[in-house]
N, C-alpha and C. Protein backbone atom coordinates (compact mmCIF):
# COMPACT_ATOMS: atom_id res chain seq x y z
N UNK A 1 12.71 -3.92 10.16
CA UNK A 1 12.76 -3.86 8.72
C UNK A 1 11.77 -2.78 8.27
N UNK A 2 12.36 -1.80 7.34
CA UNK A 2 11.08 -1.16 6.88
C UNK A 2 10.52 -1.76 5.32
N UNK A 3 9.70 -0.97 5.09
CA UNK A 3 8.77 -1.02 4.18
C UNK A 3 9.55 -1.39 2.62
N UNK A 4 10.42 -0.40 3.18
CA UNK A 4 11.11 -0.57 1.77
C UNK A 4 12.36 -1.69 1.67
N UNK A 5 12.75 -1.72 2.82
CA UNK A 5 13.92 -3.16 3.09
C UNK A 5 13.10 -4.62 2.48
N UNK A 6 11.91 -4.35 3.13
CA UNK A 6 11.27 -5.52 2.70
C UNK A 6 11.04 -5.86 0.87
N UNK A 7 10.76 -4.63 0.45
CA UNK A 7 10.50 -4.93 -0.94
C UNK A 7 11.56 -5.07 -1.81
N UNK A 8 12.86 -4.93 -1.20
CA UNK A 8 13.87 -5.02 -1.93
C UNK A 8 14.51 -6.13 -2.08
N UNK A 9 14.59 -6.73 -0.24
CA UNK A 9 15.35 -8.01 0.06
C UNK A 9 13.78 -9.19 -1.10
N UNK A 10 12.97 -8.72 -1.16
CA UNK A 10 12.09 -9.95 -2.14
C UNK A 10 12.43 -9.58 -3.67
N UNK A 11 12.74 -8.63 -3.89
CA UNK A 11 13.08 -7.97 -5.00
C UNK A 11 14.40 -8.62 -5.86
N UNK A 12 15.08 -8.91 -4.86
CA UNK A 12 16.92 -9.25 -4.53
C UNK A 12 16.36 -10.87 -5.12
N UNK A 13 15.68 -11.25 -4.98
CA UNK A 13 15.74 -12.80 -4.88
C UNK A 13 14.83 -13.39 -5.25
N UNK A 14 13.43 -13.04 -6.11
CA UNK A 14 12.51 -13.08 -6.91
C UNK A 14 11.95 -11.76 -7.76
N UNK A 15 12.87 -11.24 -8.78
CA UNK A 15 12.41 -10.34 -9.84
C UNK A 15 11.33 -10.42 -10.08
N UNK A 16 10.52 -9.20 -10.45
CA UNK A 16 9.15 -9.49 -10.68
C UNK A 16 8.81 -7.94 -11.11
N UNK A 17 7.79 -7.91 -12.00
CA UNK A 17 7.35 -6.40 -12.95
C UNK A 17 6.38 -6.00 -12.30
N UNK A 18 6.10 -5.92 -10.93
CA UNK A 18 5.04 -5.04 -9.80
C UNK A 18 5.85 -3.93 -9.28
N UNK A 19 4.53 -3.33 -9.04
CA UNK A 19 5.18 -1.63 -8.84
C UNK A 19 5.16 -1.85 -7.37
N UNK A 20 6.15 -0.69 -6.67
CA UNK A 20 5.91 -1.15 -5.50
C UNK A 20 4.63 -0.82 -4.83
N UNK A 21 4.25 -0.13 -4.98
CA UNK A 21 2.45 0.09 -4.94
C UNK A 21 1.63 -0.92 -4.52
N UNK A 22 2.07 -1.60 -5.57
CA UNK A 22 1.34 -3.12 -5.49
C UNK A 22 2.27 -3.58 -4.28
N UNK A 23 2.80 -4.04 -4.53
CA UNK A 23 4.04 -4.64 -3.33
C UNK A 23 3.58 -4.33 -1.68
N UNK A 24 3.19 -2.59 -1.96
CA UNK A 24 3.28 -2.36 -0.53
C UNK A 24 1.77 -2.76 -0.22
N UNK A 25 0.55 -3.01 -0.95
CA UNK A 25 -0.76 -3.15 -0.90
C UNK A 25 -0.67 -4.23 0.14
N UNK A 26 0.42 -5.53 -0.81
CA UNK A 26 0.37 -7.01 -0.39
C UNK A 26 0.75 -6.70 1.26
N UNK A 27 1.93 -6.16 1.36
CA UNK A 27 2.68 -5.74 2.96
C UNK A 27 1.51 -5.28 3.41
N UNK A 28 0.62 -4.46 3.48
CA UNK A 28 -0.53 -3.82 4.07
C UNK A 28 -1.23 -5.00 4.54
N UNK A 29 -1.94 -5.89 3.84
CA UNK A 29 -2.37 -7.64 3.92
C UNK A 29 -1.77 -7.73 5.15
N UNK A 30 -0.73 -8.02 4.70
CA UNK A 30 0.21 -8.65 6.21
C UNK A 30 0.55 -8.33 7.42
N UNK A 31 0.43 -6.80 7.13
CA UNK A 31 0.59 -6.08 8.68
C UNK A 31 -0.73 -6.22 9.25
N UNK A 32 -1.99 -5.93 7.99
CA UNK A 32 -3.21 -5.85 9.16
C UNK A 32 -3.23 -7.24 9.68
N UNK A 33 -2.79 -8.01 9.20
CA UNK A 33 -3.30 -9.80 10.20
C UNK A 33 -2.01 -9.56 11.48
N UNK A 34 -1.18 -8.86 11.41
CA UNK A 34 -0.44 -8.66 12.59
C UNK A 34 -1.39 -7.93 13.38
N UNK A 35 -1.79 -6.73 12.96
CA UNK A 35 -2.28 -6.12 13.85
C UNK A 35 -3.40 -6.38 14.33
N UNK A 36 -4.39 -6.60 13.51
CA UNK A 36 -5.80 -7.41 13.75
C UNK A 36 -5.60 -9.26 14.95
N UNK A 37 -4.95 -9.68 14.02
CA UNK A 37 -5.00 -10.94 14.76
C UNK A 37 -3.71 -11.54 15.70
N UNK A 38 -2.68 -10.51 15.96
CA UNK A 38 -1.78 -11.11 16.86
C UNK A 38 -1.83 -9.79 17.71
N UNK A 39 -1.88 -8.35 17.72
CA UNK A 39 -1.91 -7.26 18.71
C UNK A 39 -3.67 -7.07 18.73
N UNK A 40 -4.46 -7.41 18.54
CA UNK A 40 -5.54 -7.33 18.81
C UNK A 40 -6.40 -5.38 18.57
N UNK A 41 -5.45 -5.14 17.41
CA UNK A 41 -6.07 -3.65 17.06
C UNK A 41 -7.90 -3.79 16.91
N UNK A 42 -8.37 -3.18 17.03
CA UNK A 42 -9.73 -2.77 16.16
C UNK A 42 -9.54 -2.68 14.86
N UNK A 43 -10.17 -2.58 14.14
CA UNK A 43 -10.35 -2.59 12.52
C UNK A 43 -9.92 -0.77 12.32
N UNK A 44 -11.05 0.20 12.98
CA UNK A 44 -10.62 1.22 13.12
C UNK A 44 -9.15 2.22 13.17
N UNK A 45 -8.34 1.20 13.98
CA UNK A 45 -6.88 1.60 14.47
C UNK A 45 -5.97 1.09 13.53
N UNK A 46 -6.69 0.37 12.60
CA UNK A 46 -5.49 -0.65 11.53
C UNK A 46 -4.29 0.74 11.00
N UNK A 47 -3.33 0.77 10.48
CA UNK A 47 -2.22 1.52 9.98
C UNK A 47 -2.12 0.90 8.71
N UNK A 48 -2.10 1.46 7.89
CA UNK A 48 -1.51 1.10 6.69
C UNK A 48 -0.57 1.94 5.59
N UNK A 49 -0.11 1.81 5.02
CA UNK A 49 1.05 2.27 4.42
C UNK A 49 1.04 2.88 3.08
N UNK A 50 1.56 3.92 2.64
CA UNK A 50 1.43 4.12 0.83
C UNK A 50 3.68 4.50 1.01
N UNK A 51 3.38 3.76 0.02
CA UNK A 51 5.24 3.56 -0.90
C UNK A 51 5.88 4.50 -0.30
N UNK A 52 5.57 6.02 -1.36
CA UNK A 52 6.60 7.01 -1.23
C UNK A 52 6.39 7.37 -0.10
N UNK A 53 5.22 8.06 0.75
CA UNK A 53 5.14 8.63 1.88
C UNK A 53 5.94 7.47 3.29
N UNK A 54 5.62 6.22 3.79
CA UNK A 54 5.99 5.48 4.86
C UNK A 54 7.24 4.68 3.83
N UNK A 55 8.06 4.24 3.31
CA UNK A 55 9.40 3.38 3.05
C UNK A 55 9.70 3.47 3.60
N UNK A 56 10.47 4.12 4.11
CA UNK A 56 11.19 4.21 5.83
C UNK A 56 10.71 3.51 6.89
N UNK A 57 9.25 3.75 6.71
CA UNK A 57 9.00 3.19 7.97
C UNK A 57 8.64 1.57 8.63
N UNK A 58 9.28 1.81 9.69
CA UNK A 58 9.92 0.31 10.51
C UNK A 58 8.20 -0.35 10.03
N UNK A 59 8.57 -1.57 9.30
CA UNK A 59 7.44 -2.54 9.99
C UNK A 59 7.39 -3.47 11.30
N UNK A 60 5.96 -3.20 11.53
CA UNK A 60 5.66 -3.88 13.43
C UNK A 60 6.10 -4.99 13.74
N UNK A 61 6.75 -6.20 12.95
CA UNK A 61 7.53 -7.33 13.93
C UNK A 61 8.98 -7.11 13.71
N UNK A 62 9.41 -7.28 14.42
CA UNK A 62 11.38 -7.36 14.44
C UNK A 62 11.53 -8.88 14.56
N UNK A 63 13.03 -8.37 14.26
CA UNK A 63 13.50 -9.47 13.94
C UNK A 63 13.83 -10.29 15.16
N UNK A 64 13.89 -11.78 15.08
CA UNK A 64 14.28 -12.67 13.92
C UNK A 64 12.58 -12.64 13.03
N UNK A 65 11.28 -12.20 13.71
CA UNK A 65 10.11 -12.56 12.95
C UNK A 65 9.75 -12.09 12.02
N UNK A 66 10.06 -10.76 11.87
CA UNK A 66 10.27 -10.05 11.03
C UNK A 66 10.27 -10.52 9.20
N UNK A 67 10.63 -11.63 8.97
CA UNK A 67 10.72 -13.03 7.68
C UNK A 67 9.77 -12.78 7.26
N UNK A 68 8.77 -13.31 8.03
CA UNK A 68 6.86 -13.31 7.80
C UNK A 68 6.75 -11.97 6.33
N UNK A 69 7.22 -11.25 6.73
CA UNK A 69 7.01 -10.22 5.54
C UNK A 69 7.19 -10.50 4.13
N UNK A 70 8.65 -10.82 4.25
CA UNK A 70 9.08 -11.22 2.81
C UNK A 70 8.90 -12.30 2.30
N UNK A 71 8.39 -13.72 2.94
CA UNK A 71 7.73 -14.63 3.08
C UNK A 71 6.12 -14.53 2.35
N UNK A 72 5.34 -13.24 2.96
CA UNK A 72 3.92 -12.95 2.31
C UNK A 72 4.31 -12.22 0.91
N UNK A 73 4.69 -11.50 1.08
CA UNK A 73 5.46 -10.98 -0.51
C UNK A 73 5.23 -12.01 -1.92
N UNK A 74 6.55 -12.71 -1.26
CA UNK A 74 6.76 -13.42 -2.21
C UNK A 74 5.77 -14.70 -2.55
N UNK A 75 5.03 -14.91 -1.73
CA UNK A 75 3.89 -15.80 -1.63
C UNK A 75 2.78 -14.85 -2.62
N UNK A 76 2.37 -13.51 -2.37
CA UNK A 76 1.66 -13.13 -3.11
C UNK A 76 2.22 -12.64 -4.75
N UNK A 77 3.26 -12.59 -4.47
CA UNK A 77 4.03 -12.50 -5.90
C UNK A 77 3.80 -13.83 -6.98
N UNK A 78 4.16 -14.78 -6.22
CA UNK A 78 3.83 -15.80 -7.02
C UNK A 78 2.21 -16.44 -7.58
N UNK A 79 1.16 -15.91 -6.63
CA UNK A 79 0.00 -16.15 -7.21
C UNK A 79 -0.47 -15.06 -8.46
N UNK A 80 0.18 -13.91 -8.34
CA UNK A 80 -0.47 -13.02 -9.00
C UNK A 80 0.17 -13.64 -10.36
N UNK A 81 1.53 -13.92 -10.32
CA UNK A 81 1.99 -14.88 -11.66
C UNK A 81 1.50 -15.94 -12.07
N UNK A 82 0.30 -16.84 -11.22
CA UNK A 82 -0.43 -17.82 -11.50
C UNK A 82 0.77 -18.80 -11.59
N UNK A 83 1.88 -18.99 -10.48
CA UNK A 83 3.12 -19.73 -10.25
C UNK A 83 2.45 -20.59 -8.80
N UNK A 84 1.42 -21.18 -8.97
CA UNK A 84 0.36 -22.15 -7.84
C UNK A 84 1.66 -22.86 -7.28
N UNK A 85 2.55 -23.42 -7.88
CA UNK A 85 3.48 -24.18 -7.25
C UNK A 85 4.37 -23.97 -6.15
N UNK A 86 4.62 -22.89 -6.88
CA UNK A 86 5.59 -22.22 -5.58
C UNK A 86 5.00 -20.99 -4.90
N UNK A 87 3.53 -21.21 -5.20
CA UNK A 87 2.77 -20.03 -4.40
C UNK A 87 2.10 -21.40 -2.92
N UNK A 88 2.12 -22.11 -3.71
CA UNK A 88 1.70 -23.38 -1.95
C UNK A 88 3.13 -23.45 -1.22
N UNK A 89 4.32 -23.23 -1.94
CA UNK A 89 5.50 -23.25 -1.45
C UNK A 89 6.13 -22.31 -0.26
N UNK A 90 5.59 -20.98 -1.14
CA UNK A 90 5.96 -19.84 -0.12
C UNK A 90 4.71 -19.50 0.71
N UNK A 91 3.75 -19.59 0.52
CA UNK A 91 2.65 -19.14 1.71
C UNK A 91 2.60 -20.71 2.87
N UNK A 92 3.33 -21.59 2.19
CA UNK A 92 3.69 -22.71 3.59
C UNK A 92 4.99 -21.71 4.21
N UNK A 93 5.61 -21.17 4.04
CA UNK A 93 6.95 -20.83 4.67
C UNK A 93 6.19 -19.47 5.47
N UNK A 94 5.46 -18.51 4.86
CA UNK A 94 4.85 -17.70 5.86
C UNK A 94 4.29 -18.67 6.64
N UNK A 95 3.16 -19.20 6.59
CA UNK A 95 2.33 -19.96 7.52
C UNK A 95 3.05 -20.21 8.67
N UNK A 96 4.64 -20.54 8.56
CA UNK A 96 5.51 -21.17 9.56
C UNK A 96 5.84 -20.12 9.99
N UNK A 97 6.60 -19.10 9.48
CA UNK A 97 6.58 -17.69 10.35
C UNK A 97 5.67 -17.29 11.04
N UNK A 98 4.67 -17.35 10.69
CA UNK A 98 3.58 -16.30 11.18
C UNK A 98 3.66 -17.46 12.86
N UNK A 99 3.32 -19.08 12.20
CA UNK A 99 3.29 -19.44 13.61
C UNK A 99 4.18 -19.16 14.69
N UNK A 100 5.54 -19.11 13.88
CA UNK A 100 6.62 -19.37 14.97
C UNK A 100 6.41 -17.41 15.75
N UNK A 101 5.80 -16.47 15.06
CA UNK A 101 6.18 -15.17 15.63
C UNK A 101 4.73 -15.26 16.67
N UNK A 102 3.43 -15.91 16.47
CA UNK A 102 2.38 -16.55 17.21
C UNK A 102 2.75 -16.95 18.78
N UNK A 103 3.66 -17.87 17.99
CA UNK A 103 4.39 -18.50 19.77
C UNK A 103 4.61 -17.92 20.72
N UNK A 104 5.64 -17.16 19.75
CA UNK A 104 6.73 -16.35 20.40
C UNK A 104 6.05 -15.09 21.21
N UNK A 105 4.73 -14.34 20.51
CA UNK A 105 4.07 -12.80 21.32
C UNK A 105 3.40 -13.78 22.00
N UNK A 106 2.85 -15.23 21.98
CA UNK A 106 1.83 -15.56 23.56
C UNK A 106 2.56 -15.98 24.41
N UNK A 107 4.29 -16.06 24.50
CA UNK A 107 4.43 -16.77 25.42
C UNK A 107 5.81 -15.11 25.74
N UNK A 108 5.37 -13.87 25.27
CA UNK A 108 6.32 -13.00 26.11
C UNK A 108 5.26 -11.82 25.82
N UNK A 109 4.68 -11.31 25.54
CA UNK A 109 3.20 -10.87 25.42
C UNK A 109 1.79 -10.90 25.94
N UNK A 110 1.61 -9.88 26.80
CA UNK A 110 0.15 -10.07 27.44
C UNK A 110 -0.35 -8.48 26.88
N UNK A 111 -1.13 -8.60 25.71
CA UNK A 111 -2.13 -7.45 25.39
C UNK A 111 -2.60 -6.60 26.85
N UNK A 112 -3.69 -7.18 27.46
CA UNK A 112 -4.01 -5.99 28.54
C UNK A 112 -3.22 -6.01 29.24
N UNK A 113 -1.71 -6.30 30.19
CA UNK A 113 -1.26 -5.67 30.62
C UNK A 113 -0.76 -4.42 30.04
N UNK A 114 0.27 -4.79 28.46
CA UNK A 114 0.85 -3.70 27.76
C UNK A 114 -0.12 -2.71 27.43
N UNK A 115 -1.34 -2.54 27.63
CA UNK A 115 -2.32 -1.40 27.55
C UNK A 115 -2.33 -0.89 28.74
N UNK A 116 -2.29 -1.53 30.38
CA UNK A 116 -2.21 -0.68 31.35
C UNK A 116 -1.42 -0.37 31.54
N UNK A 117 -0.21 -0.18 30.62
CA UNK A 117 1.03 0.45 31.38
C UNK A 117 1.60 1.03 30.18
N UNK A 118 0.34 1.23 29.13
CA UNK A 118 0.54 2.17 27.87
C UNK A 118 1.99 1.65 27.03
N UNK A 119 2.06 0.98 27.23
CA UNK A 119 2.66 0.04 26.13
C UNK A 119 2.45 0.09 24.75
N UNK A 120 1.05 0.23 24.19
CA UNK A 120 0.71 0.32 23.26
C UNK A 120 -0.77 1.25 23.49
């Protein structure tokens, strides 16, 4: 999914008056806890994104985990609306993504091997 798939498919299915700017800030959030806390980047190596320049570009989980995105989105969409209800609603539904994509890189995923064999 890229950058911009993501802001659309949340776009598609919770309207909302944020620029994507903002939008892509929140996606930034979300990739660094991918990258920080499930690929084990340095803080240094984090990637992050601006709208017009990266849209295109692929964000780091595929699918089926790939959810987690539009899941944080819309989770942060709804707090910034002060919508608490369905902001405990949707950041429970990331929470479950994030675990289920958790599972899924420790049990087909080994960080230092994929570094000795430049994987990443």
């Amino acid at each position: 999914m890229t950058l911009e798939e993501a802001i659309k498919r949340v776009d598609a299915v919770k309207p909302n008056g944020f620029t994507n700017e903002s939008k892509t800030e929140w996606i930034n959030e979300c990739e660094g806890l991918v990258q920080t806390e499930a690929l084990l980047f340095a803080p240094e190596e984090i990637v992050r994104y601006e709208y017009e320049a990266d849209r295109t570009t692929e964000l780091l989980v595929r699918p089926p985990h790939d959810k987690l995105y539009t899941a944080y989105l819309a989770a942060m969409i709804d707090f910034a609306n002060g919508e608490y209800d369905r902001y405990l609603n949707t950041m429970t539904m990331f929470n479950t993504h994030w675990a289920e994509f958790l599972r899924y890189l420790t049990t087909h995923w080994r960080p230092a091997d994929a570094y000795k064999e430049g994987l990443i």
